[in-house]
N, C-alpha and C. Protein backbone atom coordinates (compact mmCIF):
# COMPACT_ATOMS: atom_id res chain seq x y z
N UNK A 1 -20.18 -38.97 8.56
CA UNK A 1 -21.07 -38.59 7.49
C UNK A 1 -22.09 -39.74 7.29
N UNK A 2 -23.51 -39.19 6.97
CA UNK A 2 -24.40 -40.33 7.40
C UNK A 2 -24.33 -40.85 5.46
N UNK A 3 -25.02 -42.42 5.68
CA UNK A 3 -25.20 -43.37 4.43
C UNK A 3 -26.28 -42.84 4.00
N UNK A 4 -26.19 -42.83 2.37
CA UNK A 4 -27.26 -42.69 1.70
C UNK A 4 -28.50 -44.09 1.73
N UNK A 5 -29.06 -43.80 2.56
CA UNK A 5 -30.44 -44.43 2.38
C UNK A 5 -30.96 -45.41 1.04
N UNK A 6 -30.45 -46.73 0.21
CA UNK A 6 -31.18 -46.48 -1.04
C UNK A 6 -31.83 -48.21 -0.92
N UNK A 7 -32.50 -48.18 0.03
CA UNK A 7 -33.74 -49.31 -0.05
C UNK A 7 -34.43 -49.49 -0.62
N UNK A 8 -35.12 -47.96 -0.47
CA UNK A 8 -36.35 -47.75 -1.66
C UNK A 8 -36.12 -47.58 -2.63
N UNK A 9 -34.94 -47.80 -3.45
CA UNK A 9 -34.93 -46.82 -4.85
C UNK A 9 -35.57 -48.16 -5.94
N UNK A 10 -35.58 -49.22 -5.78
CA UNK A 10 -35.86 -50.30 -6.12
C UNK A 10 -37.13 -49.90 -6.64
N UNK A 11 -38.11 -49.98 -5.54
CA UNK A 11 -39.89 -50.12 -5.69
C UNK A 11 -39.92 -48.63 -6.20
N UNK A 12 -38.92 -47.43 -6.03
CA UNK A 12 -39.56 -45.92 -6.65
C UNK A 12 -38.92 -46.27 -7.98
N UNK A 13 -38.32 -46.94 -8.39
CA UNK A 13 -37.81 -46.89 -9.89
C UNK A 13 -38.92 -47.90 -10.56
N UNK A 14 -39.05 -49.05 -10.12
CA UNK A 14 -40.19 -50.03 -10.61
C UNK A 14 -41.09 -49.37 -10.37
N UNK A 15 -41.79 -48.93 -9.88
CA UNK A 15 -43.03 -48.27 -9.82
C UNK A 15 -43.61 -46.90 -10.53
N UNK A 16 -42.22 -46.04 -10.84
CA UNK A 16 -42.21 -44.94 -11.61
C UNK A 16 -42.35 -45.37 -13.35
N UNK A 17 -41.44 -46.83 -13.15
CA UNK A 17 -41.63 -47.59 -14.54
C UNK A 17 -43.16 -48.09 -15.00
N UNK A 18 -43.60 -48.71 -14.19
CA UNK A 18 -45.04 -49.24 -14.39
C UNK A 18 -45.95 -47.89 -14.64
N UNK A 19 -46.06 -46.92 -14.07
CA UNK A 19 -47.02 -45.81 -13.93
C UNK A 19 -46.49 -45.29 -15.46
N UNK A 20 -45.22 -44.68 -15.49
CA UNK A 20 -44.96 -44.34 -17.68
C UNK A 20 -45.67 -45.16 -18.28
N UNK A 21 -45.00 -46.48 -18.55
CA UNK A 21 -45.25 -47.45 -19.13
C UNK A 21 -46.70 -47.28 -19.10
N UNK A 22 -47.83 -47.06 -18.26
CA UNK A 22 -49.37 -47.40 -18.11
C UNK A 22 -49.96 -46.20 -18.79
N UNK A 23 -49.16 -44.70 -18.31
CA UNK A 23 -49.68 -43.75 -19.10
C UNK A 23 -49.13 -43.57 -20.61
N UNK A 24 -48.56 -44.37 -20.94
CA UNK A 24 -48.13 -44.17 -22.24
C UNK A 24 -48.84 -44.44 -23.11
N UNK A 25 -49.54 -45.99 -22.77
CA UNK A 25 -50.48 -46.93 -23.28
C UNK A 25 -51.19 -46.65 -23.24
N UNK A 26 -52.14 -45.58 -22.13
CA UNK A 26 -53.22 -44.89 -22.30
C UNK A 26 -53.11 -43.75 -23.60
N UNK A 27 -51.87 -43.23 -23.82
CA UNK A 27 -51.54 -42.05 -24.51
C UNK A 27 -51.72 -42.73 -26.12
N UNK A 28 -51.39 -43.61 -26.09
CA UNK A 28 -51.40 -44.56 -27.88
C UNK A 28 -52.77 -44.76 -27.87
N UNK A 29 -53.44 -45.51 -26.97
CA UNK A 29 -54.69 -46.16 -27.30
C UNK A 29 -55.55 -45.06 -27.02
N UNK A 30 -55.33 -43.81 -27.06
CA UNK A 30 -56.75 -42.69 -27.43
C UNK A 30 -56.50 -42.02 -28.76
N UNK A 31 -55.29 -42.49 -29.44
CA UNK A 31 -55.50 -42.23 -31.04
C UNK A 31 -56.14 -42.87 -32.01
N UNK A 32 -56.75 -42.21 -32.84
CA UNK A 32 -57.28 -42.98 -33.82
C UNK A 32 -56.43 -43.17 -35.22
N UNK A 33 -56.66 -44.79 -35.54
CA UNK A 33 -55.22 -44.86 -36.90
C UNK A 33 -56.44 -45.75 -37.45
N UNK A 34 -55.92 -45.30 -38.89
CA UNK A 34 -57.16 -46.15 -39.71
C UNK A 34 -57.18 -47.37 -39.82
N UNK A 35 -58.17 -48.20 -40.47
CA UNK A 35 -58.37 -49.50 -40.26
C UNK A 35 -57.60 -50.58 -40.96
N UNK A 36 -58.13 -50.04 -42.63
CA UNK A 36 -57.58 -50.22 -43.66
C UNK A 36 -56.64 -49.44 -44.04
N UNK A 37 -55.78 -48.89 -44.33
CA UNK A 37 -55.14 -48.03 -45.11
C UNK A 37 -54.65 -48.49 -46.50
N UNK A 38 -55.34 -47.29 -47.30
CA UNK A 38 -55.50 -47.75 -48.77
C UNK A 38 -54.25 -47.01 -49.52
N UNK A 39 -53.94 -47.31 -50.31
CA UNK A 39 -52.72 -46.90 -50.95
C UNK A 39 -53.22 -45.71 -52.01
N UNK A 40 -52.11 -44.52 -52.08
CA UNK A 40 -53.03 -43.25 -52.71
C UNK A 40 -52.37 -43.85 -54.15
N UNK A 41 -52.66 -43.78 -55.46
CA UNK A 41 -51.88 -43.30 -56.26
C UNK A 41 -51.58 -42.28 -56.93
N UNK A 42 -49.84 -42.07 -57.20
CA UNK A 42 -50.04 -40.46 -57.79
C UNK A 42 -49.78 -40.75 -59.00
N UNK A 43 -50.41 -39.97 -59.55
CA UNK A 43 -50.08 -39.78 -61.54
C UNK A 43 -48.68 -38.67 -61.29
N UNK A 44 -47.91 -39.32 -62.51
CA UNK A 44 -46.65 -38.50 -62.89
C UNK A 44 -47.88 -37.20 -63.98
N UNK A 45 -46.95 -36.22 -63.35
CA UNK A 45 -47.39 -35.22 -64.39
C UNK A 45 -46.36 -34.00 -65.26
N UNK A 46 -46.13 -34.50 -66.45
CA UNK A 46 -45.07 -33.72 -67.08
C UNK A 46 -45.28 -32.19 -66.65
N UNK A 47 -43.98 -31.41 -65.74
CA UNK A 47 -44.42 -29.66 -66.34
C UNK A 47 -43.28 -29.92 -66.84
N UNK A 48 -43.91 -28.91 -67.66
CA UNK A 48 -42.53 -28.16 -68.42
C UNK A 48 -41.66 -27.23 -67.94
N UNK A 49 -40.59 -27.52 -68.42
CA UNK A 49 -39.70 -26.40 -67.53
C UNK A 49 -39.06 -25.93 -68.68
N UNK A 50 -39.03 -24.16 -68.42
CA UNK A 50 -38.33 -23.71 -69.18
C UNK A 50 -37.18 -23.52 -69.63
N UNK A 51 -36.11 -24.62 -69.22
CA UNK A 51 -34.74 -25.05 -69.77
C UNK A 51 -34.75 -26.08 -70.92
N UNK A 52 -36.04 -27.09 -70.79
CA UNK A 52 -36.48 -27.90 -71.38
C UNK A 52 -36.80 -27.56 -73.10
N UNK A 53 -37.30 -26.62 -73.32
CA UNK A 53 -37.76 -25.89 -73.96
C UNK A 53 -36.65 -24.84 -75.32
N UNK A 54 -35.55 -24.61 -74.56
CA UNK A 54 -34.36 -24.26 -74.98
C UNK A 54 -33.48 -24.71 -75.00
N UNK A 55 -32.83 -24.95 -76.32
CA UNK A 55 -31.34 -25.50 -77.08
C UNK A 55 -30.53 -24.97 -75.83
N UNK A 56 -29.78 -25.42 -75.16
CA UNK A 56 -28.60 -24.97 -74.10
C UNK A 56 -27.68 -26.07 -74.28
N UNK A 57 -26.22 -25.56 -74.02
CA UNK A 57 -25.39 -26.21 -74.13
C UNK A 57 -24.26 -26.25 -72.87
N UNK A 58 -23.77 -26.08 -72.35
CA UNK A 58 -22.50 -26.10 -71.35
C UNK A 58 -21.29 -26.02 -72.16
N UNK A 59 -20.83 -25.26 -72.42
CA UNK A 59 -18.89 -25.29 -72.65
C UNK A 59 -18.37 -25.70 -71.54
N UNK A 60 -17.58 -26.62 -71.99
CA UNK A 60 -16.49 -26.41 -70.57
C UNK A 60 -14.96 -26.13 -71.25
N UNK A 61 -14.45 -25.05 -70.48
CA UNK A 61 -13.16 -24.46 -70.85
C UNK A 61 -12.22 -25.38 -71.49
N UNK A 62 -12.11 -26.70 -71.25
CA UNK A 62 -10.97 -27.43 -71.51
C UNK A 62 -11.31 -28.38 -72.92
N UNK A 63 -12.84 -28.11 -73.07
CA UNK A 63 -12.67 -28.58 -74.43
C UNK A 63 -12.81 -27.85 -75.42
N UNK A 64 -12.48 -26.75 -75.44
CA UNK A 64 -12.90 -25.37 -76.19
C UNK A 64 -11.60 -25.76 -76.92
N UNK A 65 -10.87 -25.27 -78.09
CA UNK A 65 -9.97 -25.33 -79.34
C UNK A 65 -9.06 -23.90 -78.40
N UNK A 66 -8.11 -24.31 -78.00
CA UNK A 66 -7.18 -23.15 -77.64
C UNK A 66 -6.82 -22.16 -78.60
N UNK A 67 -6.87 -20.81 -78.12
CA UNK A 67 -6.77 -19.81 -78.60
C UNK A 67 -5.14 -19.26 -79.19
C-alpha cells in the first residue's frame, strides 16, 4: 500500500493561511466605522402603566386568617 505523500502540506497550509489572513484584511479595511463616536443620550421616560394606576394587592394563601 503506497505512503501518503505529505511534503507539501506544509507550504499548502502556510500559504492557504497567508491568502485568508490577506483576504480578510482586505474584508475589514473596506468597511467604514466612524471616526469619532459620540455617545447618544437617552432620556428616561415615565409611561404609565396601567397596574400602576390601580390599588392591587396579592393575597397569598398562607397569610390569609384560616377559615
Amino acid at each position: 500500500m503506497p505512503q501518503l505523500d505529505t511534503s507539501t502540506w506544509f507550504i499548502t497550509i502556510l500559504s492557504s493561511t497567508i491568502t485568508l489572513f490577506a483576504l480578510m484584511q482586505l474584508k475589514i479595511s473596506s468597511l467604514n466605522f466612524p471616526l469619532n463616536p459620540s455617545i447618544k443620550t437617552t432620556e428616561l421616560t415615565k409611561k404609565d402603566n396601567p397596574w400602576e394606576s390601580k390599588w392591587t394587592k396579592i393575597y397569598s394563601p398562607l397569610l390569609l386568617p384560616p377559615q
